[in-house]
C-alpha atoms as a PDB file:
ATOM      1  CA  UNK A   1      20.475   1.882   7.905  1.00  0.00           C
ATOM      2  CA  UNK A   2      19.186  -1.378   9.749  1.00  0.00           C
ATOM      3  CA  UNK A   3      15.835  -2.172   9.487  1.00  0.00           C
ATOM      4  CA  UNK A   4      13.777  -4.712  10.850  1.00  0.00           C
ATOM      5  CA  UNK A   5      10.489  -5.855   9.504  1.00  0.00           C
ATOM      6  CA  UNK A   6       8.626  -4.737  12.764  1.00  0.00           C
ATOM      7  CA  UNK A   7      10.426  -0.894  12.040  1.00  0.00           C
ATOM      8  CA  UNK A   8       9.012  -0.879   8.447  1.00  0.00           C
ATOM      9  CA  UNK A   9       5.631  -1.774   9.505  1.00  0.00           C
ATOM     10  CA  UNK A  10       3.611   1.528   9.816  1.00  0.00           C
ATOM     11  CA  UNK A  11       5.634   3.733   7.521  1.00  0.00           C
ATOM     12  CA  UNK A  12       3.710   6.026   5.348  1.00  0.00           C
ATOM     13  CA  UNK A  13       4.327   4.969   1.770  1.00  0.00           C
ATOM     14  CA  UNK A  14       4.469   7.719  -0.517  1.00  0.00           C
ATOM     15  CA  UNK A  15       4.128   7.534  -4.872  1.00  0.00           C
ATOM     16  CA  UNK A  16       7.174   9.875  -6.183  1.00  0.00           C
ATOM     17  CA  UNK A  17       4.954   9.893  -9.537  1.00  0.00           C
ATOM     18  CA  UNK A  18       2.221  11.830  -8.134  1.00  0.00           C
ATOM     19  CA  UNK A  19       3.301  12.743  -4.391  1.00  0.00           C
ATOM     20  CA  UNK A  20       0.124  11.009  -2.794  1.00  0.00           C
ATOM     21  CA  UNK A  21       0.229   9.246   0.369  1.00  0.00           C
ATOM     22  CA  UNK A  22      -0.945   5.592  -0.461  1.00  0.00           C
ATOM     23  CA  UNK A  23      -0.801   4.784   3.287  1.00  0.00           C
ATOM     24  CA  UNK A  24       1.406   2.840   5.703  1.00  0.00           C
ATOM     25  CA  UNK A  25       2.674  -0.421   5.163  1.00  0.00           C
ATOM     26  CA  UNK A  26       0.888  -3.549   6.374  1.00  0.00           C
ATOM     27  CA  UNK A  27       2.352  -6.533   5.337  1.00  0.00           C
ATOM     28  CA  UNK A  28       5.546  -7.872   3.403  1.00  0.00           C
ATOM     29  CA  UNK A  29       5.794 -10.958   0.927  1.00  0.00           C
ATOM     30  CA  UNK A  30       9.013 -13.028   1.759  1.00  0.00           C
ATOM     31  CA  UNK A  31      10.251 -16.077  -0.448  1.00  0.00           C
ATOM     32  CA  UNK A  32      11.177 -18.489   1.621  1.00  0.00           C
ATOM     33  CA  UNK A  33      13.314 -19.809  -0.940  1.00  0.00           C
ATOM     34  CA  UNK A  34      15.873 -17.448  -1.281  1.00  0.00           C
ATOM     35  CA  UNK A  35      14.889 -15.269   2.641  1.00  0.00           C
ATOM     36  CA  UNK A  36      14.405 -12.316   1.061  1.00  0.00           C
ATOM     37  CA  UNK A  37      11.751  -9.625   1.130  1.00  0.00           C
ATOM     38  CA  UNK A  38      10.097  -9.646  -2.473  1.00  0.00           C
ATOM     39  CA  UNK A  39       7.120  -6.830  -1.806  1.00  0.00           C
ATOM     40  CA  UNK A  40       5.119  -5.090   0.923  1.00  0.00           C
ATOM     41  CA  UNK A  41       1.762  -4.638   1.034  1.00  0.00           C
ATOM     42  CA  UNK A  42      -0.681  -2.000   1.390  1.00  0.00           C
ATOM     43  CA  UNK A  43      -4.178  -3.295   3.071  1.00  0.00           C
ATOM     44  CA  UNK A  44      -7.376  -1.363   1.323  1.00  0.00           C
ATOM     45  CA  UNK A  45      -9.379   0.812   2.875  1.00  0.00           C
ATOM     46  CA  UNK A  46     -11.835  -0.314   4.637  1.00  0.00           C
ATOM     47  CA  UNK A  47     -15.830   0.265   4.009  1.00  0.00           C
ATOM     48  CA  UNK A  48     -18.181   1.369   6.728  1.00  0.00           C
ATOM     49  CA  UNK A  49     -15.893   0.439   9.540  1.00  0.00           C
ATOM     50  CA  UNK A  50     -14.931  -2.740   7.977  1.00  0.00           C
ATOM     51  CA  UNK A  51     -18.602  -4.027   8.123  1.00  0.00           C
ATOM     52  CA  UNK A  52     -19.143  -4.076   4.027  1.00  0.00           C
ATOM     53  CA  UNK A  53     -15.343  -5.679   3.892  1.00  0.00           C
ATOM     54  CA  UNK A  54     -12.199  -3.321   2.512  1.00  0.00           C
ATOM     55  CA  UNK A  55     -11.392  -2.613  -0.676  1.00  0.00           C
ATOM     56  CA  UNK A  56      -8.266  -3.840  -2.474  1.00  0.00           C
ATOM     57  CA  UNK A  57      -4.705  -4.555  -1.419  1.00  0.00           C
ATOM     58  CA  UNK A  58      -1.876  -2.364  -3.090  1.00  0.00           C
ATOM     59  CA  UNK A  59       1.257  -5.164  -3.763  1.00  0.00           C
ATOM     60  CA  UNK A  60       4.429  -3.157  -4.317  1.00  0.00           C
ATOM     61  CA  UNK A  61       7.447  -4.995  -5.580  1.00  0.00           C
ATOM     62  CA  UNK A  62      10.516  -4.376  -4.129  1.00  0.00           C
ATOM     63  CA  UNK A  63      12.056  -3.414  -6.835  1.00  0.00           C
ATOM     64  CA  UNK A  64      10.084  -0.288  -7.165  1.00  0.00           C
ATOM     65  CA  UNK A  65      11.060   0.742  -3.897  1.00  0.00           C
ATOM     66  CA  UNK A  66      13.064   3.557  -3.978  1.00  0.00           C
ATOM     67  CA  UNK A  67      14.350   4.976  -0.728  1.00  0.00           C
ATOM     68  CA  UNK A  68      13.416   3.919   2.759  1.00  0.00           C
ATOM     69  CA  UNK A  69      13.557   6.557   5.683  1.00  0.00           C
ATOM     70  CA  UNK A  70      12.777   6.827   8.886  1.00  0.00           C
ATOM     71  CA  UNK A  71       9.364   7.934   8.523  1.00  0.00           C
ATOM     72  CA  UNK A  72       8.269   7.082   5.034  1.00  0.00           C
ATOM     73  CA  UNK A  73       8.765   5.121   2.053  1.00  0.00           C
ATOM     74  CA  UNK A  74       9.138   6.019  -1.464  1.00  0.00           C
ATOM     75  CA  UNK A  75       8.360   4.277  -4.006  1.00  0.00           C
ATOM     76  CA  UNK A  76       7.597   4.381  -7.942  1.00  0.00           C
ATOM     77  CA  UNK A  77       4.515   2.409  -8.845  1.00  0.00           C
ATOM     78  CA  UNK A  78       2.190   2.779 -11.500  1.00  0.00           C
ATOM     79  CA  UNK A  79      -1.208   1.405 -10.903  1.00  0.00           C
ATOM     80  CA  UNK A  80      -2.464  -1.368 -13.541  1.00  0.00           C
ATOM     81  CA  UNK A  81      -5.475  -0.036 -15.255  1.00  0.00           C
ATOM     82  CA  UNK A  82      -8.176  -0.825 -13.793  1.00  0.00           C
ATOM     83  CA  UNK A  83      -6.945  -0.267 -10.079  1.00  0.00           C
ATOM     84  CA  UNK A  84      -8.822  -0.051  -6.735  1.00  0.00           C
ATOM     85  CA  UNK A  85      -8.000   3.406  -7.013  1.00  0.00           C
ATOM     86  CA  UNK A  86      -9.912   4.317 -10.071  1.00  0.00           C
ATOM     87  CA  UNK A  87     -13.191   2.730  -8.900  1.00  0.00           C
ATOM     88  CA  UNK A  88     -16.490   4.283  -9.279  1.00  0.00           C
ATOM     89  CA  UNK A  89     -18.161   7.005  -6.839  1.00  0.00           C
ATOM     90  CA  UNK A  90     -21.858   6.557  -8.007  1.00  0.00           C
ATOM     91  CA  UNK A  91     -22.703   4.062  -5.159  1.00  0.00           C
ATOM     92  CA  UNK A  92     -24.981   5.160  -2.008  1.00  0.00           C
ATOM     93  CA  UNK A  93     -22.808   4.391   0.125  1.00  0.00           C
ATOM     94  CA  UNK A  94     -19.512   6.331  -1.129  1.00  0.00           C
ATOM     95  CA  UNK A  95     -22.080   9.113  -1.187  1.00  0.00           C
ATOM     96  CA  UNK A  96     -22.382   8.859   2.185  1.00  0.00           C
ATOM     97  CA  UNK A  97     -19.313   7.955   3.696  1.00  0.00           C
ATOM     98  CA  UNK A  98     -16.940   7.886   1.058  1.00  0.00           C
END
């Protein structure tokens, strides 16, 4: 399957470890050395409408990309400890709109 960079934009990427839906790709990293795609990117989520800023950017390498379809993306990656995704839910405003 052919796939340009525009068609891979937008997928929903989806964690075979756990089956959650990370969300749909944003962005890729190229080296410009070699021309080739080296990971795509996952933009955070952004905080009350993008007012308070987003929070962090999920960088999957390529090589834990496992299959690319025509809807989706799977891939196996293990978050480093630590992670955007493990953050704490005590604040005001997660209470409210989180």
């Amino acid at each position: 399957m052919l796939c340009r960079l525009s068609d891979l934009r937008d997928k929903e990427v989806v964690n075979i470890n756990n089956g959650s839906c990370m969300g749909c790709v944003s962005d890729v990293e190229l080296d410009t050395c070699s021309a080739r795609v080296t990971a795509i990117v996952i933009y955070g989520r952004s905080r009350l409408f993008g007012l308070l800023g987003r929070d962090e950017d999920t960088v999957i390498c390529w090589s834990e990309i496992q299959c690319i379809g025509e809807d989706t993306v799977l891939v196996k990656y293990c978050p480093p400890p630590g992670a955007a995704s493990c953050r704490r839910k005590d604040s005001i405003l997660d209470r409210l709109f989180g």
